[in-house]
Protein backbone atom coordinates (compact mmCIF):
# COMPACT_ATOMS: atom_id res chain seq x y z
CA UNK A 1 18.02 137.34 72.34
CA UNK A 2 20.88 135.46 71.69
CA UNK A 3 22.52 133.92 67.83
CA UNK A 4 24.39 131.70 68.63
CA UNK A 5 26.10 130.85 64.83
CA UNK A 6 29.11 131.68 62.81
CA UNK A 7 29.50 135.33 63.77
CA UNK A 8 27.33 138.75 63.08
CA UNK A 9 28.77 142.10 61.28
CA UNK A 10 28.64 144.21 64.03
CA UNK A 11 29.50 147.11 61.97
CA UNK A 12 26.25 146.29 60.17
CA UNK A 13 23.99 149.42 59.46
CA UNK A 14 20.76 147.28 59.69
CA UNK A 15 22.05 145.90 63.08
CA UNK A 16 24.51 148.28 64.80
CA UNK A 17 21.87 149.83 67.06
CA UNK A 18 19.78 146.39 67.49
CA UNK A 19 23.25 144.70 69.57
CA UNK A 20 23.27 143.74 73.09
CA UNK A 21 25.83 145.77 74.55
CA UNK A 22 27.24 144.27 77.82
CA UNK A 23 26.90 147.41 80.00
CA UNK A 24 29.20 146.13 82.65
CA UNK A 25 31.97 145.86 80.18
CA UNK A 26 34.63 148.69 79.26
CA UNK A 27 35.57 148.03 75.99
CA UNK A 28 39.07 147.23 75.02
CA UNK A 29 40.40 147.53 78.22
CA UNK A 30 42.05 143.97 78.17
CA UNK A 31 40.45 143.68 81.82
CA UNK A 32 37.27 141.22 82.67
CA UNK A 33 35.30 144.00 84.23
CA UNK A 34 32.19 141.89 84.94
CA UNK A 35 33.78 139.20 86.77
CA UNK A 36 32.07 136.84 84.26
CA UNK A 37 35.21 135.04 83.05
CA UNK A 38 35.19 136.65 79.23
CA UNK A 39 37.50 139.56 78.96
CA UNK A 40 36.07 142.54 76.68
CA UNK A 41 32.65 140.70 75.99
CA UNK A 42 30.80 143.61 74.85
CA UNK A 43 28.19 142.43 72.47
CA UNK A 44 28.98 138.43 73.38
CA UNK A 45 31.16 135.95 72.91
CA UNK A 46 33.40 133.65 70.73
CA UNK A 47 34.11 130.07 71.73
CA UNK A 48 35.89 128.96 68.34
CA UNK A 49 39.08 131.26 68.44
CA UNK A 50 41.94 132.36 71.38
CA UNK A 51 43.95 135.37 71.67
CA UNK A 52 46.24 133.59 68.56
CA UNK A 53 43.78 132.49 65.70
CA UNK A 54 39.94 131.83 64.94
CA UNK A 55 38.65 128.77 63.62
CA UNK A 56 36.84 129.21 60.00
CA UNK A 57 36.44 125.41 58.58
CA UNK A 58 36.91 122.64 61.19
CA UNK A 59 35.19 118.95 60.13
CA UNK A 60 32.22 117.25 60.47
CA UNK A 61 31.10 115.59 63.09
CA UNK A 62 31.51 112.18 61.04
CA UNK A 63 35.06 112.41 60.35
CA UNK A 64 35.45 113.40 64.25
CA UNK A 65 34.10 110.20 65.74
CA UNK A 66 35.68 108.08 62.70
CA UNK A 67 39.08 109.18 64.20
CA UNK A 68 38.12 108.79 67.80
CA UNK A 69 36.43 104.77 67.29
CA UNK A 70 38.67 103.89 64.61
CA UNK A 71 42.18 102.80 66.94
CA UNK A 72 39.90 100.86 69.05
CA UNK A 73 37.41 99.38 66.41
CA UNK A 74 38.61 99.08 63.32
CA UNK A 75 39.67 95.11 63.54
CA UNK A 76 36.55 94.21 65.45
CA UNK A 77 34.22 91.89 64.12
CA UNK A 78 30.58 91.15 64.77
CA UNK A 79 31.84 88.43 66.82
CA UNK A 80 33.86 90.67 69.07
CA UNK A 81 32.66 90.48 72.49
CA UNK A 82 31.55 93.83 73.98
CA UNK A 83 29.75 95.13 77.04
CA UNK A 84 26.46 96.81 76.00
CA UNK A 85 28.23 100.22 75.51
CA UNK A 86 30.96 99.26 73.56
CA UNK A 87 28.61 97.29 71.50
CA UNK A 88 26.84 100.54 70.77
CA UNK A 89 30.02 101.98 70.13
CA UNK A 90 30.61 99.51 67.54
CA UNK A 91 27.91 99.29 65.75
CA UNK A 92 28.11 103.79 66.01
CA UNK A 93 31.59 103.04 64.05
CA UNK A 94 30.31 101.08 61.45
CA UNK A 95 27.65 103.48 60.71
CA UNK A 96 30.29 106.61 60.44
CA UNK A 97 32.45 104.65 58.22
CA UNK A 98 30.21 104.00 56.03
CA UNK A 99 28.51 107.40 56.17
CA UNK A 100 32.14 109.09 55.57
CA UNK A 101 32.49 107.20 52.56
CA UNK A 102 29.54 108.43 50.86
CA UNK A 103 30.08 112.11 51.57
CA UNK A 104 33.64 111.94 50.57
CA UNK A 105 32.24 110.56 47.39
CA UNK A 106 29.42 112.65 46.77
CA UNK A 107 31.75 115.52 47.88
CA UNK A 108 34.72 114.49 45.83
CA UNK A 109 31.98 114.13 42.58
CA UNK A 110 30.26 117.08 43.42
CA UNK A 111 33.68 118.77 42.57
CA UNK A 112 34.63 117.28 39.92
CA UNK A 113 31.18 118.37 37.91
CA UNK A 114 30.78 121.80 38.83
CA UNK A 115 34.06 122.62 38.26
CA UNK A 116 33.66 120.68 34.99
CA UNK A 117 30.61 122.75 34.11
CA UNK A 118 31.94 126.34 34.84
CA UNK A 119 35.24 125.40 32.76
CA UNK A 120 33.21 124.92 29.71
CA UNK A 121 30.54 127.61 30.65
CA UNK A 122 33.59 129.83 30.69
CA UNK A 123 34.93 128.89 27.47
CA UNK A 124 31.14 128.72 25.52
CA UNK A 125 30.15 132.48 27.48
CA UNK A 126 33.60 133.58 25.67
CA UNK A 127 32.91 131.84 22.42
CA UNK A 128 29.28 133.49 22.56
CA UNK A 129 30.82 137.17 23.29
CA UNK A 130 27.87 138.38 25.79
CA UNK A 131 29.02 138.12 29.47
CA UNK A 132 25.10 137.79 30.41
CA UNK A 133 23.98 135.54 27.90
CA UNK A 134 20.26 134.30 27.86
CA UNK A 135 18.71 130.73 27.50
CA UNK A 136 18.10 131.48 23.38
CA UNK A 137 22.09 132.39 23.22
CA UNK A 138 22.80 129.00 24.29
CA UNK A 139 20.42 127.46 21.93
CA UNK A 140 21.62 129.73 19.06
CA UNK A 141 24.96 128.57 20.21
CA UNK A 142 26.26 125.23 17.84
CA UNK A 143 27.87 123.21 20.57
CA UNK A 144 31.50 122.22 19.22
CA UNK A 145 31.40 118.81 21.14
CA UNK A 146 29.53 116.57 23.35
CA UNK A 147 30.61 118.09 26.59
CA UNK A 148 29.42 121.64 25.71
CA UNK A 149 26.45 119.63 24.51
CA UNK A 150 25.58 118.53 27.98
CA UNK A 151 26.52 121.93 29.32
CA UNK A 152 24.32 123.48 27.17
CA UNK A 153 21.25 120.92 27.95
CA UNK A 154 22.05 121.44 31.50
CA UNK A 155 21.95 125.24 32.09
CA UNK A 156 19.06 126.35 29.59
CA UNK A 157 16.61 125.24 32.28
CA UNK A 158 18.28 126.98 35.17
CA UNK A 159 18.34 130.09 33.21
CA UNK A 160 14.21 130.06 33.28
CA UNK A 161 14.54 130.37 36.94
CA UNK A 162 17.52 133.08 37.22
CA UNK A 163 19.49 135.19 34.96
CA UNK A 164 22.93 133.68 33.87
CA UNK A 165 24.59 135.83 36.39
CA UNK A 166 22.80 134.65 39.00
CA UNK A 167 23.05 131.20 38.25
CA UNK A 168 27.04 131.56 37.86
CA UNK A 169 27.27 133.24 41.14
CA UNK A 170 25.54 130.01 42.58
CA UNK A 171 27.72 127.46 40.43
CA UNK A 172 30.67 129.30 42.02
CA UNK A 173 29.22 128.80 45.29
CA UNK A 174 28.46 124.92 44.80
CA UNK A 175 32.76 124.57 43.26
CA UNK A 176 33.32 126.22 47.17
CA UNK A 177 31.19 124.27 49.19
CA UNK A 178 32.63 120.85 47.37
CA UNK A 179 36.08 122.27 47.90
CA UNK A 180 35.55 123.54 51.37
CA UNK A 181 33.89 119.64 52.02
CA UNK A 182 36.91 117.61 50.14
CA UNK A 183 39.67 119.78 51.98
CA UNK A 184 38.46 120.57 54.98
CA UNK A 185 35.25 119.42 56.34
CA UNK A 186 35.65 115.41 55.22
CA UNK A 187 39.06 115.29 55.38
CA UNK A 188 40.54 112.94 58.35
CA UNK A 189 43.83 114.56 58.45
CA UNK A 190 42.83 118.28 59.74
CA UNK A 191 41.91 119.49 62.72
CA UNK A 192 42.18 122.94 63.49
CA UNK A 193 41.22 122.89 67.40
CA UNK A 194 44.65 122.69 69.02
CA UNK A 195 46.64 125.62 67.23
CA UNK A 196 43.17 127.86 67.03
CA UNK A 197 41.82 127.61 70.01
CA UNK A 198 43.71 125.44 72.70
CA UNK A 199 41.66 124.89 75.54
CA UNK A 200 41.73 121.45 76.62
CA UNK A 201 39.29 119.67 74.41
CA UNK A 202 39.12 116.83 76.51
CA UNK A 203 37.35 118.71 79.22
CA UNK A 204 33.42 118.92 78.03
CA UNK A 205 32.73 120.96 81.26
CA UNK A 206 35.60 123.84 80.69
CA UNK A 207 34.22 126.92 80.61
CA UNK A 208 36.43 129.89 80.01
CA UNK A 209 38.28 130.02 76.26
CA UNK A 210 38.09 132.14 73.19
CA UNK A 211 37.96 135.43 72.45
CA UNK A 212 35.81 138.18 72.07
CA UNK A 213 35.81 138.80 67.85
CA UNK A 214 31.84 137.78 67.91
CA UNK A 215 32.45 138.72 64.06
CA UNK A 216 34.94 136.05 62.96
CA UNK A 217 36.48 134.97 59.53
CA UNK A 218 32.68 134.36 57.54
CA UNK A 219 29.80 135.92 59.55
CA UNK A 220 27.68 135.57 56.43
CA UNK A 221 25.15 132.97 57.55
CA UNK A 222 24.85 134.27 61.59
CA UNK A 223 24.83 138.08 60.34
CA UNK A 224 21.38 137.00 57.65
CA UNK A 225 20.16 134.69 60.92
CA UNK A 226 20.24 137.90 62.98
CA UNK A 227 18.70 139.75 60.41
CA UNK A 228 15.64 138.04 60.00
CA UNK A 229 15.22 138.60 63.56
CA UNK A 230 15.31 142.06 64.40
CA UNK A 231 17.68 144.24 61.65
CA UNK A 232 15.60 148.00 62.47
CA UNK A 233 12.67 148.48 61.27
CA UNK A 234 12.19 152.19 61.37
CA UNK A 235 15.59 153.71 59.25
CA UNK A 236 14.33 153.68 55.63
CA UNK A 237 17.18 150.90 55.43
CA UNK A 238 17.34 147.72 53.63
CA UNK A 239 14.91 145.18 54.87
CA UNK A 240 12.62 145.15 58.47
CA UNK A 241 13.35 142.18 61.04
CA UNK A 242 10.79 139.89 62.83
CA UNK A 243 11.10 141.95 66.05
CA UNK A 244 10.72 145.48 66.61
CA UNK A 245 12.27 145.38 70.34
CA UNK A 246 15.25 143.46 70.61
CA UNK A 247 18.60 143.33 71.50
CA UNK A 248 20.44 140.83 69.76
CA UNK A 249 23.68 139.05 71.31
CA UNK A 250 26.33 137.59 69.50
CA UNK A 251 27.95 133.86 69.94
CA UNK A 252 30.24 132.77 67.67
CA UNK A 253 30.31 129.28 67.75
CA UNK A 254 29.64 127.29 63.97
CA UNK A 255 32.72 127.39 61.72
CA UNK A 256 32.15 126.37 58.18
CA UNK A 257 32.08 122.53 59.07
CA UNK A 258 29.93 120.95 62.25
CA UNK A 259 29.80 122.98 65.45
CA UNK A 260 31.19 120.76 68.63
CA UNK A 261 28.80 120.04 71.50
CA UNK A 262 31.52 121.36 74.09
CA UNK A 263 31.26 124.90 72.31
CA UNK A 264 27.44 124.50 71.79
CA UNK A 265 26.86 123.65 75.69
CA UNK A 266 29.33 127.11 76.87
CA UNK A 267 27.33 129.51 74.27
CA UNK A 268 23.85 128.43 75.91
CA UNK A 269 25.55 128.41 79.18
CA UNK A 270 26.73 132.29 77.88
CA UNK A 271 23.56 133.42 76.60
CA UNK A 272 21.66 132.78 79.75
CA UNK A 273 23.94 133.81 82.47
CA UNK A 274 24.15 137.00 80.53
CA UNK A 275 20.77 137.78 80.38
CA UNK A 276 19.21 136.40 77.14
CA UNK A 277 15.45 135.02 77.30
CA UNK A 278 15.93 133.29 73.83
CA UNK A 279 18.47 131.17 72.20
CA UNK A 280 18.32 131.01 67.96
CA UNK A 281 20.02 127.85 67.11
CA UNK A 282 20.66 128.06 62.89
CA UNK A 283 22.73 124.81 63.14
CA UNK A 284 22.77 120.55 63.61
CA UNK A 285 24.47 117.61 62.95
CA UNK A 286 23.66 114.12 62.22
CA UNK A 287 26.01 113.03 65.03
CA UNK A 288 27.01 113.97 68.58
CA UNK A 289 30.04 113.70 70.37
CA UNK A 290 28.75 114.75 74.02
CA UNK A 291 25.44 115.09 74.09
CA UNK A 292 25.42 115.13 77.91
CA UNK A 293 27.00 118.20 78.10
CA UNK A 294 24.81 119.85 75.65
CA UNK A 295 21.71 118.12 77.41
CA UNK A 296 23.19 119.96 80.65
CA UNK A 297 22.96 122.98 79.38
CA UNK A 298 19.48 122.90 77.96
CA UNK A 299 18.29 121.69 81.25
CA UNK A 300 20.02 124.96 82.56
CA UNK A 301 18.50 127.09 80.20
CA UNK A 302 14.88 125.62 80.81
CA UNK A 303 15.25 126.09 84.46
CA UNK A 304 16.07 130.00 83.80
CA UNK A 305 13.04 130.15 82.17
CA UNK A 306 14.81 130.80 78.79
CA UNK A 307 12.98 129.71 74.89
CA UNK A 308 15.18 127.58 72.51
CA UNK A 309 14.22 127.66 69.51
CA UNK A 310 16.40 125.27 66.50
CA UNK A 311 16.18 125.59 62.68
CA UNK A 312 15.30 121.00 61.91
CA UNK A 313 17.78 120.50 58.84
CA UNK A 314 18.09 120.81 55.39
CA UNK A 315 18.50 117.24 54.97
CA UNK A 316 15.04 116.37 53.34
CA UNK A 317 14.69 113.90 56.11
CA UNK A 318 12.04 112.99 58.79
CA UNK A 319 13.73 113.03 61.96
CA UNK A 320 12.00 110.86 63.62
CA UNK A 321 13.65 108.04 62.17
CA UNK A 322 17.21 110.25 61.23
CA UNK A 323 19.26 111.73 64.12
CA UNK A 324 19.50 115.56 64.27
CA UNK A 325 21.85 117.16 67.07
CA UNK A 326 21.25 119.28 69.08
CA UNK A 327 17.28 118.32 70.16
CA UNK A 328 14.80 118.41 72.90
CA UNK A 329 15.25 114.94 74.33
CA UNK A 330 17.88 113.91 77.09
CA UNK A 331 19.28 110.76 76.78
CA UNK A 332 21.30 108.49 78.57
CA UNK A 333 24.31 106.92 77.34
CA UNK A 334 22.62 104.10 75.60
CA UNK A 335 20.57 106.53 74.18
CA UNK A 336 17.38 105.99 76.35
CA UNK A 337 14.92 109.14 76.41
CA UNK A 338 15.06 110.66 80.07
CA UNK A 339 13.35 113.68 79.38
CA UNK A 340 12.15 116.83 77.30
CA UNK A 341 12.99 120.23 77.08
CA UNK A 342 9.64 121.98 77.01
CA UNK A 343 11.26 125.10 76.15
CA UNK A 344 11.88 124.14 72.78
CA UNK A 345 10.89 125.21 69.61
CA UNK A 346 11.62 123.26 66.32
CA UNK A 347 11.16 124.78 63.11
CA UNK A 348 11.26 123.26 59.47
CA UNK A 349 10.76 125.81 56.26
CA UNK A 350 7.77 126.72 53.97
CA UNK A 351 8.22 128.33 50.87
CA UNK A 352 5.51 131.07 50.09
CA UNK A 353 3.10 129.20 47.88
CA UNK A 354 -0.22 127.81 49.10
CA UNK A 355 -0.01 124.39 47.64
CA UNK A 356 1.43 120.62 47.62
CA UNK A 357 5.43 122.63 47.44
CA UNK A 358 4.43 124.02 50.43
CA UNK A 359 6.82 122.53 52.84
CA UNK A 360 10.49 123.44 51.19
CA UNK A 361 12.61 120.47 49.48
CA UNK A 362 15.41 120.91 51.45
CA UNK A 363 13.93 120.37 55.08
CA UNK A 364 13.55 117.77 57.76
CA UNK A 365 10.17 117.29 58.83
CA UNK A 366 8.76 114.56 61.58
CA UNK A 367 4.93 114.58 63.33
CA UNK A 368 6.29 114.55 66.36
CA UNK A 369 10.17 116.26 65.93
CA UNK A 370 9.41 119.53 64.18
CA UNK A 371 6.56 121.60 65.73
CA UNK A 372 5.97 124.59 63.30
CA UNK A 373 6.63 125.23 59.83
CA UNK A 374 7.69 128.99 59.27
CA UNK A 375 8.89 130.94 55.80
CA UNK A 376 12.69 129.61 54.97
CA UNK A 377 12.91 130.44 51.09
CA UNK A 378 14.34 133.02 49.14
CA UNK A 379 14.38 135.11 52.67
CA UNK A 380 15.88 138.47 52.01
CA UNK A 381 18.53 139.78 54.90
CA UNK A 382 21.64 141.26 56.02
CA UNK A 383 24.93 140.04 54.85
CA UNK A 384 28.43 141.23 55.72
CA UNK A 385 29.45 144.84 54.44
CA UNK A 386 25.72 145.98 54.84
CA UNK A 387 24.80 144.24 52.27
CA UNK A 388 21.56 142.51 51.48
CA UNK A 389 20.84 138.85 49.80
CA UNK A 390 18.37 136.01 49.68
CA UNK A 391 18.89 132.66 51.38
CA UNK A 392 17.31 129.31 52.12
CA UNK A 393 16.69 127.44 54.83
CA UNK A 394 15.71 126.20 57.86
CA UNK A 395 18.18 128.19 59.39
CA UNK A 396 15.97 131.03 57.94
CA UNK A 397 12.79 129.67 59.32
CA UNK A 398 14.09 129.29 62.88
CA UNK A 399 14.80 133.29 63.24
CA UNK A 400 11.61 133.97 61.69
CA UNK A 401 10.06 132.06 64.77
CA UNK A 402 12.67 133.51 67.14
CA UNK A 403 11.74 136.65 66.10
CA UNK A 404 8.08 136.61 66.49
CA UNK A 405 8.88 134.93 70.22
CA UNK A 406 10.62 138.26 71.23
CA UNK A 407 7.61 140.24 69.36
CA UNK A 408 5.29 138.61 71.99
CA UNK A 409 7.65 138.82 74.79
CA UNK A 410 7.92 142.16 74.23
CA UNK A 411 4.56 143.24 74.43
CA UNK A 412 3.93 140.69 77.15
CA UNK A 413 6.98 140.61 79.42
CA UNK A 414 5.31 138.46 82.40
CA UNK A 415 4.38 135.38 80.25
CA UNK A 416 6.82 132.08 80.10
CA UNK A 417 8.72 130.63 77.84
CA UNK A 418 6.23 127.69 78.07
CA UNK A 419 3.46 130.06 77.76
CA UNK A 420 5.36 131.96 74.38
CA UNK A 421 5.74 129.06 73.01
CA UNK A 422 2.50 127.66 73.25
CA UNK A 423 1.17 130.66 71.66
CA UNK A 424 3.29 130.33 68.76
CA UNK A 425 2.05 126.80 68.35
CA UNK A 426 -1.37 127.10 68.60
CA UNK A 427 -1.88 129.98 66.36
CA UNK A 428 -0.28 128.99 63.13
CA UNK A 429 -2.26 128.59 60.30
CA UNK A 430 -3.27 125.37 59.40
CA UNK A 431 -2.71 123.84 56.02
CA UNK A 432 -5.33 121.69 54.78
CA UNK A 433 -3.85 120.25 51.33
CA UNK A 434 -1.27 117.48 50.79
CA UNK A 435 2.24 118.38 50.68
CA UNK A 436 4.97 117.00 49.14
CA UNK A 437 7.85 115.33 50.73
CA UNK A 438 10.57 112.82 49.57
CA UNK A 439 10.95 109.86 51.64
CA UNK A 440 13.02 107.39 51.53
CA UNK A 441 14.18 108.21 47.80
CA UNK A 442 10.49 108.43 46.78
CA UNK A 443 7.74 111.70 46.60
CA UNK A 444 5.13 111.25 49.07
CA UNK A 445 1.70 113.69 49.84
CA UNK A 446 1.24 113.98 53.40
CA UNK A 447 -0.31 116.57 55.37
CA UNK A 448 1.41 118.68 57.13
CA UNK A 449 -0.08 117.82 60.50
CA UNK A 450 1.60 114.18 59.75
CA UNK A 451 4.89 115.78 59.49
CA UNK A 452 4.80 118.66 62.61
CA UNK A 453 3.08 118.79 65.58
CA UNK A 454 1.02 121.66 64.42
CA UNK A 455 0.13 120.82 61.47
CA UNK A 456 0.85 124.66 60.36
CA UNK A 457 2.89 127.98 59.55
CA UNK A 458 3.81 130.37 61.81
CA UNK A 459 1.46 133.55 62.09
CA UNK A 460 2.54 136.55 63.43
CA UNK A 461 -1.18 138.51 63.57
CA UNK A 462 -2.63 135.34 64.99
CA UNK A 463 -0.39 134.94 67.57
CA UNK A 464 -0.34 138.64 68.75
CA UNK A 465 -4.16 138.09 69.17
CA UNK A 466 -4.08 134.61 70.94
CA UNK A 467 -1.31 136.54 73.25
CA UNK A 468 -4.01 139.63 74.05
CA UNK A 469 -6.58 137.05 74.73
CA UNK A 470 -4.05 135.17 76.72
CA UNK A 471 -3.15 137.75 78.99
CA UNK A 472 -6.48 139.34 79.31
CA UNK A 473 -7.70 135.63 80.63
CA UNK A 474 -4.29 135.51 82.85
CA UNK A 475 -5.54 139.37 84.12
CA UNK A 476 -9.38 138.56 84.77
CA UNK A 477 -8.05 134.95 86.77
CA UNK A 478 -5.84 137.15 89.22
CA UNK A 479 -8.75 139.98 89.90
């Protein structure tokens, strides 16, 4: 099983003894023992660093193809004449333009009012004297202005769904993300690829860069991703993965910004030459810069016989009409469909409640896009330091499927990837209510089957049984 993500605590005590270990490999030798191009590639492989630096924010994929259409587009006109492509490429322009605005804005806004709100929380929590103050505190509290006023109105909700420390924890979060976005991730001027990594970028079909620190700078989101998967389930420790029989290998390949499809295409590429059956892909992007390449790859991995499995989005959107990168379909480069990956798994998040708030806010959905639902909120897992914490997402949800894939596969070590995940998919459990979904800025009730393939979560004890009577049908055929 291979993450491919941000990076994975290997010193992790839920997931030390659960690595892949690359048994061809002395380690630290400095010497590419295997022959397989990656010196020291013990436990995997990182494709956003070199033997000088590794990348931890690089931008999104946005601000990348604003500075790659802008020299050649930026005075065109609707008028313009174009061959087809470059027409596409126009009108591709436009769209990213206009798309960078907004998320500078939003970004740029976003920072400005959370670090607007902790500044006054901090001066109200001092003026209170309790460094855990409750909701009543703040309502005993006589607000000295009309700023704390709003402060005040804001947070006394939030604090009926978490403690104040909790809830400060996460406003400190949102002031990073804004100032990761505004500085780093939306910002034209910086690009970290040349001095961090310095292959030749141009080159979508190099194959041999980085380095082998599989760890990195933040391996907090890839190190709860491989969690959820397989963290041991048998040492009285901290929480019990999907998978009881895995071996998990490590690609470092998302920095804290939008992974690039060169990177994305060389960690499948990795993964499958070096043994892995299944690919967990926590990541996407609304845009791609070589799709090819990553189409290449996929086609690769399908013809090894290798499951993909990809976390949809926390975008709220139905991709069917929204583009989400990387995804089953091969295109050409109009954008024509030329195929599918059948291999290919694509999960969206459920919370744990039975009802219309089924499906989570946060993720993409699309009848015929997203196959399964599985459980992507408030998952518990491992976190850097062997630590433990809850997070959402479908980045979550697509380990929790993952996980169950290399349950099967374990028990049943003949069957496809086809065959795995047809299992998966036709033993969720079906949900018969109306769920909620925003659309389009308005809340809609669907069912679920109008928004998956399914129509249903994921169901480990179910599919277990579907893969005994499976294999018993598969046995009696061949006698």
């Amino acid at each position: 099983m291979a993450v491919i993500d941000g990076g994975i605590d290997i010193e992790h005590e839920d997931l030390k003894k659960v690595l892949w270990v690359n048994q061809k490999e002395i380690p630290g030798n400095g010497i590419d023992d295997d022959k397989n191009g990656y010196v020291d590639d013990v436990h995997g492989w990182n494709f956003i660093g070199s033997p000088k630096a590794n990348i931890h924010y690089d931008n999104m994929e946005v601000i990348r193809l604003v500075n790659k259409l802008e020299p050649k587009y930026a005075a065109a006109l609707n008028t313009t004449p174009f061959t087809e492509e470059e027409r596409k490429e126009f009108q591709t322009y436009k769209k990213v333009v206009t798309d960078y605005m907004a998320k500078l804005q939003s970004a740029q806004m976003g920072l400005q009012n959370t670090t607007m709100i902790k500044k006054y929380l901090d001066e109200i929590t001092a003026k209170i004297g309790n460094d855990n103050p409750t909701s009543d505190d703040f309502g005993n509290y006589k607000a000295e202005n009309d700023i704390e006023s709003q402060v005040i109105k804001f947070i006394r909700p939030e604090l009926k769904k978490a403690d104040f420390k909790k809830f400060y924890e996460e406003l400190k979060d949102g002031i990073k993300f804004y100032d990761t976005q505004v500085k780093y991730q939306l910002n034209v001027e910086f690009d970290p690829r040349k001095d961090s990594v310095g292959d030749d970028y141009a080159n979508s079909y190099e194959r041999y860069y980085g380095n082998n620190n599989v760890t990195g700078p933040d391996a907090e989101h890839g190190t709860h991703v491989a969690g959820i998967v397989g963290a041991i389930r048998n040492n009285d420790l901290g929480i019990k993965g999907v998978a009881d029989n895995v071996k998990i290998m490590a690609i470092r390949t998302v920095p804290d910004g939008d992974e690039r499809d060169k990177d994305v295409a060389n960690s499948i590429l990795y993964a499958v030459d070096n043994g892995a059956k299944i690919l967990n892909m926590s990541f996407g992007k609304s845009y791609a810069w070589d799709k090819k390449v990553v189409d290449d790859a996929v086609k690769y991995a399908v013809s090894k016989g290798v499951l993909l499995v990809h976390a949809a989005g926390n975008d709220g959107k139905n991709t069917e009409k929204e583009d989400n990168f990387p995804n089953r379909l091969f295109t050409d480069s109009l954008g024509k469909t030329m195929g599918t990956a059948q291999g290919w798994i694509e999960v969206g998040a459920s919370g744990w409640k039975n009802d219309e708030e089924l499906v989570a806010s946060f993720s993409n959905y699309g009848g015929k896009t997203v196959d399964v639902f599985a459980p992507g909120v408030k998952i518990n897992s491992t976190m850097p330091g062997s630590t433990y914490k809850e997070n959402d997402g479908t980045s979550m949800a697509a380990p929790v499927v993952a996980g169950l894939a290399a349950l099967i596969w374990s028990h049943y070590p003949n069957f496809t990837a086809v065959q795995i995940k047809d299992i998966i998919m036709n033993s969720v459990v079906k949900v018969e209510q109306k769920v909620k979904i925003k659309e389009e800025g308005d809340n809609r009730r669907v069912l679920l089957s109008d928004i998956s393939v399914t129509g249903g979560i994921v169901n480990a004890y179910n599919a277990l049984q579907l893969a005994e009577q499976t294999n018993s049908a598969t046995r009696a055929k061949s006698k």
